[in-house]
Protein backbone atom coordinates (compact mmCIF):
# COMPACT_ATOMS: atom_id res chain seq x y z
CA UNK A 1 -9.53 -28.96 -109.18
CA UNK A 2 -13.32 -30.08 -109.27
CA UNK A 3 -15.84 -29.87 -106.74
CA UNK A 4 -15.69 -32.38 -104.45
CA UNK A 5 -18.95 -33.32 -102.16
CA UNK A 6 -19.60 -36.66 -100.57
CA UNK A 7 -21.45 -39.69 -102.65
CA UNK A 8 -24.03 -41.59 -101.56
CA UNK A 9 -23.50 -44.83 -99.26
CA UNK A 10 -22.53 -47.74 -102.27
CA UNK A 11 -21.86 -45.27 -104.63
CA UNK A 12 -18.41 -46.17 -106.54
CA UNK A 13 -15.99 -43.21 -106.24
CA UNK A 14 -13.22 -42.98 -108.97
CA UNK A 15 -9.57 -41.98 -108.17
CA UNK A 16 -9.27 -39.55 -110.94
CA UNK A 17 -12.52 -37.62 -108.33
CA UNK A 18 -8.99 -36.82 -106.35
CA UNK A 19 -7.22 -34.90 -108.74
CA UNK A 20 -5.55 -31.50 -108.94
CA UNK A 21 -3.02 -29.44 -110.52
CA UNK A 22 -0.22 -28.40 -108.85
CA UNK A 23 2.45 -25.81 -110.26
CA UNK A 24 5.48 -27.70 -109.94
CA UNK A 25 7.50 -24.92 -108.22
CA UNK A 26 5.22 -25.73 -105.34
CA UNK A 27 6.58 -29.31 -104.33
CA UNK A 28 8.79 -28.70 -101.85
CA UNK A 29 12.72 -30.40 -102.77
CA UNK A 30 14.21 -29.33 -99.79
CA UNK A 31 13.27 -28.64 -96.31
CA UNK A 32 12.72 -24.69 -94.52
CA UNK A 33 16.38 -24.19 -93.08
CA UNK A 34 15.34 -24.19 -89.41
CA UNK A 35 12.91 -26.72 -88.28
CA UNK A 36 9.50 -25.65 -87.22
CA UNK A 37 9.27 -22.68 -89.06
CA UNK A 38 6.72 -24.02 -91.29
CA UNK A 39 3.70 -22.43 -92.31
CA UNK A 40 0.30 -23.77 -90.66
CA UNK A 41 -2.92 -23.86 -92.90
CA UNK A 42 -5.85 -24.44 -90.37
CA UNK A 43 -9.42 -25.95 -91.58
CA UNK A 44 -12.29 -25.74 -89.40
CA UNK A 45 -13.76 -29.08 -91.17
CA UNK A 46 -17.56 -28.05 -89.42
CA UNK A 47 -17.38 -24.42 -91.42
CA UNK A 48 -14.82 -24.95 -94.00
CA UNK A 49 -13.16 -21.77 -92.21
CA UNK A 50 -9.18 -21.76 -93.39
CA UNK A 51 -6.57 -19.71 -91.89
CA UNK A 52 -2.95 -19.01 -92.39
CA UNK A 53 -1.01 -19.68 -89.77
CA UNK A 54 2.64 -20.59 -88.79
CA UNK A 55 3.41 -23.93 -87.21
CA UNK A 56 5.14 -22.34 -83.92
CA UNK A 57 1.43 -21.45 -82.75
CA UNK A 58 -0.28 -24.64 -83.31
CA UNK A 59 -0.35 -25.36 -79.83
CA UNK A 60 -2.56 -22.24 -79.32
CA UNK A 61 -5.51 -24.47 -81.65
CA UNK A 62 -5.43 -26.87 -79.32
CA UNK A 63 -7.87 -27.57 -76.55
CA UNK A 64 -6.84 -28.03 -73.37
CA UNK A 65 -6.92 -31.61 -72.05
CA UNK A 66 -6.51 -32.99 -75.76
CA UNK A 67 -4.34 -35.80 -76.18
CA UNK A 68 -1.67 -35.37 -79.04
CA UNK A 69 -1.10 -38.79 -80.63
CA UNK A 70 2.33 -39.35 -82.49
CA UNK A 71 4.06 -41.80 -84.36
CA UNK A 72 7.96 -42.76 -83.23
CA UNK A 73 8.81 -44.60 -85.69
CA UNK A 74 12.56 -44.25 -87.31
CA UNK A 75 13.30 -44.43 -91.09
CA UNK A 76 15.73 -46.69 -92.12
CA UNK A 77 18.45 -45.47 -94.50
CA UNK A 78 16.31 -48.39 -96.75
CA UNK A 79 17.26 -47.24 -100.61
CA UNK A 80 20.51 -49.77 -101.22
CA UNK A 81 22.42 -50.28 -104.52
CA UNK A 82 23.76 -53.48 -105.75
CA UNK A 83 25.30 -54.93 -109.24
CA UNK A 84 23.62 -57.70 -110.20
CA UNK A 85 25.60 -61.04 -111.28
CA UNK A 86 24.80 -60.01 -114.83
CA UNK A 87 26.88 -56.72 -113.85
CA UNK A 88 23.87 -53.82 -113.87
CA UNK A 89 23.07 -51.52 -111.13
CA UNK A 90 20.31 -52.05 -109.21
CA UNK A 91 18.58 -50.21 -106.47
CA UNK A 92 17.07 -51.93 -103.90
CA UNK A 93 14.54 -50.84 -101.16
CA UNK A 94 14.01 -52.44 -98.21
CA UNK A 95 10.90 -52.55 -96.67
CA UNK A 96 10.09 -55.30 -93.80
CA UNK A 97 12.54 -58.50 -92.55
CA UNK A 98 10.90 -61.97 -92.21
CA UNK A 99 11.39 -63.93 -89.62
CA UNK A 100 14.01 -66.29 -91.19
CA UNK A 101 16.48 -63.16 -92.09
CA UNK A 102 15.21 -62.67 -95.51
CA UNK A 103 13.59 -59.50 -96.78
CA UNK A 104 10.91 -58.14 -98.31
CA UNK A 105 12.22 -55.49 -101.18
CA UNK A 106 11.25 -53.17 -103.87
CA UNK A 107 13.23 -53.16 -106.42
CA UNK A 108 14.32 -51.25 -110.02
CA UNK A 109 13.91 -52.97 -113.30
CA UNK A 110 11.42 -55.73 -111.83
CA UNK A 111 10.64 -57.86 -114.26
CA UNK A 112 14.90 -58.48 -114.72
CA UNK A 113 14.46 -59.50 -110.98
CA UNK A 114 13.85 -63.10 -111.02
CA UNK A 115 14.50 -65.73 -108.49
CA UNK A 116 18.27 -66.62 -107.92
CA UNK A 117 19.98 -63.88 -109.25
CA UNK A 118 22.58 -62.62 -107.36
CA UNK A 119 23.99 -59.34 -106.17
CA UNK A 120 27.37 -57.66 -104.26
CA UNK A 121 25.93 -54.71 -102.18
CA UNK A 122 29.03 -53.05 -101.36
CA UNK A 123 30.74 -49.52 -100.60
CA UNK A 124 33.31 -47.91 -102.75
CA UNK A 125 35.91 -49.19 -100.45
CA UNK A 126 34.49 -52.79 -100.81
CA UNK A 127 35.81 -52.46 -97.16
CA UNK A 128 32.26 -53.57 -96.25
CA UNK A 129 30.12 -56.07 -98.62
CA UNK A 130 27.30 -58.81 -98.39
CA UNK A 131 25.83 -60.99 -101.26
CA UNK A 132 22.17 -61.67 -101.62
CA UNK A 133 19.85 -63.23 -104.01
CA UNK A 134 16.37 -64.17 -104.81
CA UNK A 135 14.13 -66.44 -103.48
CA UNK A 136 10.87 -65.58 -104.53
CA UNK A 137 8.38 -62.97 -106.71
CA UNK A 138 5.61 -61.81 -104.64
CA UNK A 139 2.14 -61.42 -106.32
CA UNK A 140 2.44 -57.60 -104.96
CA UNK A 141 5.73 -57.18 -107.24
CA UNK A 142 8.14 -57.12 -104.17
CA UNK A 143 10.65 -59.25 -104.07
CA UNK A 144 12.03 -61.60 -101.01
CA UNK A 145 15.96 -61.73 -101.00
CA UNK A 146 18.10 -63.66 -99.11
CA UNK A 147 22.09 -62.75 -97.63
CA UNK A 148 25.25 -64.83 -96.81
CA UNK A 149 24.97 -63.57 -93.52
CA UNK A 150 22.20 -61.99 -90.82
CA UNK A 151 21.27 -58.27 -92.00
CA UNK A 152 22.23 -55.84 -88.74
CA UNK A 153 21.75 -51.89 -88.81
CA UNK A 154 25.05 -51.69 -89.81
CA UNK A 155 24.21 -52.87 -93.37
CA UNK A 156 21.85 -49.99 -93.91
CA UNK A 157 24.61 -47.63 -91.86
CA UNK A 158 27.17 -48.51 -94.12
CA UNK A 159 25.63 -48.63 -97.53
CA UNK A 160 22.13 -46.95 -97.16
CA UNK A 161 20.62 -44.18 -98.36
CA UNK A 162 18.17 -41.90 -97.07
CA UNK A 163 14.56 -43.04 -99.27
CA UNK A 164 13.38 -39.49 -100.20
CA UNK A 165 10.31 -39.90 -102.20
CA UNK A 166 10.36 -39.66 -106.15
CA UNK A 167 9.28 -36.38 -106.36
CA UNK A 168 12.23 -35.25 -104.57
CA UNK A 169 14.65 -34.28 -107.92
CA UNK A 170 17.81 -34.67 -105.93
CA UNK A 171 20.12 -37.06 -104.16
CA UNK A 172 19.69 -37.66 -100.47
CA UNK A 173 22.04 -35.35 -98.35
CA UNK A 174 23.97 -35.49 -95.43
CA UNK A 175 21.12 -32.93 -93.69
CA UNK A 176 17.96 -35.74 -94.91
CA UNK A 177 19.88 -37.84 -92.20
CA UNK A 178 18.11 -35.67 -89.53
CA UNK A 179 15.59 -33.78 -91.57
CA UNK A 180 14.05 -36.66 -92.85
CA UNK A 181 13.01 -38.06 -89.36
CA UNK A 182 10.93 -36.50 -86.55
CA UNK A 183 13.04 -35.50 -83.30
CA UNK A 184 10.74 -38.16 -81.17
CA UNK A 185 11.88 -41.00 -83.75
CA UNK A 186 12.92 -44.08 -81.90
CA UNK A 187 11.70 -47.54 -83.33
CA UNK A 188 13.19 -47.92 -86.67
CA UNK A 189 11.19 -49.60 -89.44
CA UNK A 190 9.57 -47.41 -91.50
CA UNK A 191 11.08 -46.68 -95.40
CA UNK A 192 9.06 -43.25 -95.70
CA UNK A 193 8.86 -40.72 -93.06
CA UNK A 194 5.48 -39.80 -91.07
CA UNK A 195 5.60 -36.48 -92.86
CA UNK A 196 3.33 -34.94 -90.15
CA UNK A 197 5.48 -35.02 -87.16
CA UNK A 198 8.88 -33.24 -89.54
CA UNK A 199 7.03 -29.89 -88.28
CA UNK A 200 8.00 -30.59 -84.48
CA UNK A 201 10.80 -29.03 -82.34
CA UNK A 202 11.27 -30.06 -79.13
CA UNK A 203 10.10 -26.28 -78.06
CA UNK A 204 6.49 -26.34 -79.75
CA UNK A 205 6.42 -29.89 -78.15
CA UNK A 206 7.07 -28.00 -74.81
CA UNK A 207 4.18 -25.34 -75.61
CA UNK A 208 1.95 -28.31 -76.36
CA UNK A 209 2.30 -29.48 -73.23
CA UNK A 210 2.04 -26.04 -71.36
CA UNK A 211 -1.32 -25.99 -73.15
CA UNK A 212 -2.45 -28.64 -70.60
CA UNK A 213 -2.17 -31.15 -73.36
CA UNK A 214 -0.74 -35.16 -73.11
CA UNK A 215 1.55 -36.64 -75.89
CA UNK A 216 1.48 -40.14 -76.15
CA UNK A 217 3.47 -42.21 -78.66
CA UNK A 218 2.13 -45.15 -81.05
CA UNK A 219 4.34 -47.14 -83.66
CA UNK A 220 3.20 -47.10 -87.42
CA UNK A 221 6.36 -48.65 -89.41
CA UNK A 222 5.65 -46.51 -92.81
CA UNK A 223 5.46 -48.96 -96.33
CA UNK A 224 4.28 -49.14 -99.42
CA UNK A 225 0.42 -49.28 -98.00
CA UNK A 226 1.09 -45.30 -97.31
CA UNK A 227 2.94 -44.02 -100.23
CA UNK A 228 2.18 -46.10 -103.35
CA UNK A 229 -0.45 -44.54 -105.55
CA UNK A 230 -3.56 -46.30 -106.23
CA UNK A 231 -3.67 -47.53 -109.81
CA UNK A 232 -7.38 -48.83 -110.16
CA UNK A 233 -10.12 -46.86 -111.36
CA UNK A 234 -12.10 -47.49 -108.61
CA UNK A 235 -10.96 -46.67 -104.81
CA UNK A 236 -12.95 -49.99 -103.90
CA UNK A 237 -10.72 -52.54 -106.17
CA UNK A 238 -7.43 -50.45 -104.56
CA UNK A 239 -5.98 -52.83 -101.78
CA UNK A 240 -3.01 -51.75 -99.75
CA UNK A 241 -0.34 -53.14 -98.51
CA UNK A 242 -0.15 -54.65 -95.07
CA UNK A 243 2.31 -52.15 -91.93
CA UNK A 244 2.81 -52.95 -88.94
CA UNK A 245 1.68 -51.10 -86.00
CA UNK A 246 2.21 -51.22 -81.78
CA UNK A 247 0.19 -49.46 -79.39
CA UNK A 248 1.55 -49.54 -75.92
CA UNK A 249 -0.99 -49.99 -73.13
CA UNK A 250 -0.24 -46.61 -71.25
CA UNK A 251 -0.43 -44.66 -74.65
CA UNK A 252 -4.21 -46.62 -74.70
CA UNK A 253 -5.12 -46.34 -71.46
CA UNK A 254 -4.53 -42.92 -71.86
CA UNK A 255 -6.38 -42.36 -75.32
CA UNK A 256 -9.10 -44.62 -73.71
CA UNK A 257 -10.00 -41.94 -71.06
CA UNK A 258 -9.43 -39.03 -72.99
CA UNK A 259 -11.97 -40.28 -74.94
CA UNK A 260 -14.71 -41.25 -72.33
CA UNK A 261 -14.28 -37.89 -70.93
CA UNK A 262 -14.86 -36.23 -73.95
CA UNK A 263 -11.39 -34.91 -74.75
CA UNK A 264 -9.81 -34.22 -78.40
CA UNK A 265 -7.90 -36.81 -79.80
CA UNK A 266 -5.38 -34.99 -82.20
CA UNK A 267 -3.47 -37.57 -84.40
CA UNK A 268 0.01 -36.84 -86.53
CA UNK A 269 -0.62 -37.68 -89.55
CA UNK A 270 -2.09 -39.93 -91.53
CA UNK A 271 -0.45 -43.10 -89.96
CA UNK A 272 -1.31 -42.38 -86.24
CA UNK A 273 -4.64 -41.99 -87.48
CA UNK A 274 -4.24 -45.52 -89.10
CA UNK A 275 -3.33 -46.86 -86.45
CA UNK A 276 -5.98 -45.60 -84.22
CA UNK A 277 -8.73 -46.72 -86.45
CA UNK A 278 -7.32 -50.26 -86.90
CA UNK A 279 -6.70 -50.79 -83.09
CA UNK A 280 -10.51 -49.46 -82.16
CA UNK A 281 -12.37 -52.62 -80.76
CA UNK A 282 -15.98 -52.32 -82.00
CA UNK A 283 -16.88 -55.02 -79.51
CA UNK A 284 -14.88 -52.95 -76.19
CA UNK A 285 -15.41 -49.55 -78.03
CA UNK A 286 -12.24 -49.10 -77.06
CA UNK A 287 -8.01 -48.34 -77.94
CA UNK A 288 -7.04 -52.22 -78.14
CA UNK A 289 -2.77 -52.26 -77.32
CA UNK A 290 -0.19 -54.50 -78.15
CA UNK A 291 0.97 -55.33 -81.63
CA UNK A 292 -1.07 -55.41 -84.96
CA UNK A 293 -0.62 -55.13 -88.96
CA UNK A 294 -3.18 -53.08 -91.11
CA UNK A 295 -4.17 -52.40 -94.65
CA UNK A 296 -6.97 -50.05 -93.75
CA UNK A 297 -7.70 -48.27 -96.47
CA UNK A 298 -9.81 -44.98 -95.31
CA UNK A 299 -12.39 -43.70 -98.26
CA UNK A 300 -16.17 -42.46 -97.94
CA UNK A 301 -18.22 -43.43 -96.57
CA UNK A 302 -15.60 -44.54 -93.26
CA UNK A 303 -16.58 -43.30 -89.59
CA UNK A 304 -14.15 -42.13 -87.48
CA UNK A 305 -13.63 -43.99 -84.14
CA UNK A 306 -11.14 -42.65 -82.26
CA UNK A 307 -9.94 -39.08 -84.13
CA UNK A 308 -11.22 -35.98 -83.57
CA UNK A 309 -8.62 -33.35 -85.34
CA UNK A 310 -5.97 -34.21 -87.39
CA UNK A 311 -2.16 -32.31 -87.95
CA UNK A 312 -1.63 -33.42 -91.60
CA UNK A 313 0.67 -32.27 -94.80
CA UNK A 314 -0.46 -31.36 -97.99
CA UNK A 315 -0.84 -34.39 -100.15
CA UNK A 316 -0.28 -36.15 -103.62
CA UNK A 317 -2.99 -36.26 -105.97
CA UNK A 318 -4.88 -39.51 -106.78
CA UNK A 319 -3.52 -40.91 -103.37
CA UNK A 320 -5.11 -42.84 -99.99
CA UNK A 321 -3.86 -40.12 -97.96
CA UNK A 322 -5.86 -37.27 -100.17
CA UNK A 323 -8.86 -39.86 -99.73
CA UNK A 324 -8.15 -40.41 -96.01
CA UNK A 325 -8.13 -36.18 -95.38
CA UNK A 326 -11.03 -36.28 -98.40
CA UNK A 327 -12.84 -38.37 -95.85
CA UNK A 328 -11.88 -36.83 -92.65
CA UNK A 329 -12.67 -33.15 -93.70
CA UNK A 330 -15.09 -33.56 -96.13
CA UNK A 331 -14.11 -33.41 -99.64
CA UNK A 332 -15.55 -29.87 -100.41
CA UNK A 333 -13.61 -28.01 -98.21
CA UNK A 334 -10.49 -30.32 -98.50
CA UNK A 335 -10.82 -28.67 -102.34
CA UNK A 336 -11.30 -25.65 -100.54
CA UNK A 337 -8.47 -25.89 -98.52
CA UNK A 338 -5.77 -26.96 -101.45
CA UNK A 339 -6.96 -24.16 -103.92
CA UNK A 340 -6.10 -21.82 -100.81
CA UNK A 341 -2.86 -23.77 -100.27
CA UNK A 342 -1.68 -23.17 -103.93
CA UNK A 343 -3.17 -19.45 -104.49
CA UNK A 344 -0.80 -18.98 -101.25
CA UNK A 345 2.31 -21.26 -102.58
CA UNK A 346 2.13 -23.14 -99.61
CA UNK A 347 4.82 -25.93 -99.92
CA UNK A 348 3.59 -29.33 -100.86
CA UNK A 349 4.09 -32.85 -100.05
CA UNK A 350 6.95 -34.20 -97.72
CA UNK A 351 9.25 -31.28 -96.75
CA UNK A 352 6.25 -29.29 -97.39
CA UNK A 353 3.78 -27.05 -95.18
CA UNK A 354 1.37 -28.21 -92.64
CA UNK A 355 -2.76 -28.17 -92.09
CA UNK A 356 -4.17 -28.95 -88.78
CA UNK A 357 -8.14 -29.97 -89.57
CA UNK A 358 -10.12 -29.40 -86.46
């Protein structure tokens, strides 16, 4: 790791600034076997203070009155195989449907991917099947496919696969059906999970809200904008992919007066605080509600609107959510924070260990 401290306003900041090593042992392939009993790294981001902690106290580092913000969105079972008309196997994810049925995809072997080539998603069975094919190469890479017949849930039921991330060196496993989604999940959309909010039980939700605390819900459907790595040189020439978001008006009428009374606003992860940022009005200076789509990318020098302390995981290197914590925390004691992490084999990345920056 280098030294991280904040550059002045106009400054360029290079992504390679974000680096680190991490002993491979330390990514996390699997998740701790009960949920909840994750460790807790807390930053002080005024002091650069860190403790070690375990995730069944967090409530305890909360203050009282402070309005927990999480994100209820459901991942998909979105990573789908097909043979292509030329007979290869191909593996699909799906990330957003249009409005006329088709879909916006990532897919393997891209450039092989051109429009109108066809493919036989099906089970081993064949007892269930659908045919789709290409109708257009997005400047992004993605691809737009059309099927025979209206996409349900059933499709991704039936032939899905839960879309652990890369670093993940396994298959997907009957237990990532439930481990791989946050026990408040319940508007499905999102192709990654918000990492954040795996740490939750129902019972340290409970103690949250003994604390005196509020939990409010907002939407963040989770795509490429939060996991794909930034591949310029230059964090101002990265542009990220557009999500969709929905903030209901009684989460933001609450936020809205926790925050004119002075009350914490504690986001879960890096998507609630996404979507908090994107929906703050700078003409109201307020939560806005209803429906949105953002490609807010978060780097110095950003000021926070609406988030005062943030419940996070550990993240990849040369990424927009290392920026966005970079950014939140202050890039000197981030580095701080993630030699700690590894001197203390914390657990990395998605079924990794938590930090709550307050």
């Amino acid at each position: 790791m280098t030294c991280w401290a904040f550059p002045a306003k106009g400054t360029w900041m290079t992504i390679k600034e974000y680096s680190f090593d991490l002993p491979e042992h330390l990514i996390a392939q699997t998740p701790v076997d009960r949920r909840g009993n994750d460790r807790l790294l807390v930053l002080n981001k005024q002091t650069g203070t860190i403790l070690d902690e375990q995730m069944i106290n967090f409530a305890s580092y909360l203050e009282e009155g402070s309005v927990l913000v999480i994100n209820n969105s459901k991942v998909r079972k979105a990573r789908v195989f097909a043979v292509s008309d030329t007979g290869s196997r191909v593996e699909f994810l799906f990330l957003e449907e249009n409005l006329d049925h088709s879909w916006n995809v990532m897919v393997t072997k891209t450039k092989k991917q051109h429009v109108g080539k066809h493919y036989t998603f099906s089970n081993a069975e064949k007892s269930y099947s659908r045919t789709g094919w290409i109708t257009k190469e997005n400047p992004d890479g993605t691809r737009t496919i059309c099927f025979d017949q209206v996409l349900d849930e059933t499709f991704f039921m039936q032939l899905g696969h839960v879309p652990l991330p890369p670093y993940i060196k396994r298959e997907d496993s009957f237990a990532d059906e439930s481990r791989y989604q946050t026990v408040y999940a319940r508007k499905e959309g999102s192709v990654a999970a918000p990492t954040a909010g795996l740490h939750f039980t129902e019972e340290i939700l409970a103690s949250i809200r003994s604390k005196g605390c509020t939990i409010v819900p907002v939407t963040l459907h989770v795509g490429p904008g939060t996991f794909l790595p930034v591949r310029t040189e230059h964090l101002e020439d990265h542009h990220m992919h557009y999500e969709s978001y929905e903030i209901e008006k009684e989460s933001a009428r609450i936020i809205n007066a926790a925050k004119a009374e002075g009350r914490k606003i504690v986001a879960t992860g890096t998507t609630s605080v996404r979507t908090l940022e994107s929906a703050f009005n700078e003409e109201t200076g307020l939560l806005a509600s209803g429906p949105g789509r953002t490609n807010l990318f978060i780097r110095p020098p950003y000021t926070f609107k609406m988030v005062d302390q943030l419940l996070t995981n550990f993240h990849t290197p040369e990424s927009t959510l290392l920026v966005l914590v970079s950014t939140f925390a202050g890039k000197e004691h981030i580095d701080q924070a993630y030699r700690h992490a590894v001197s203390q084999s914390y657990r990395f990345f998605s079924y990794g260990d938590a930090m709550f920056i307050c």
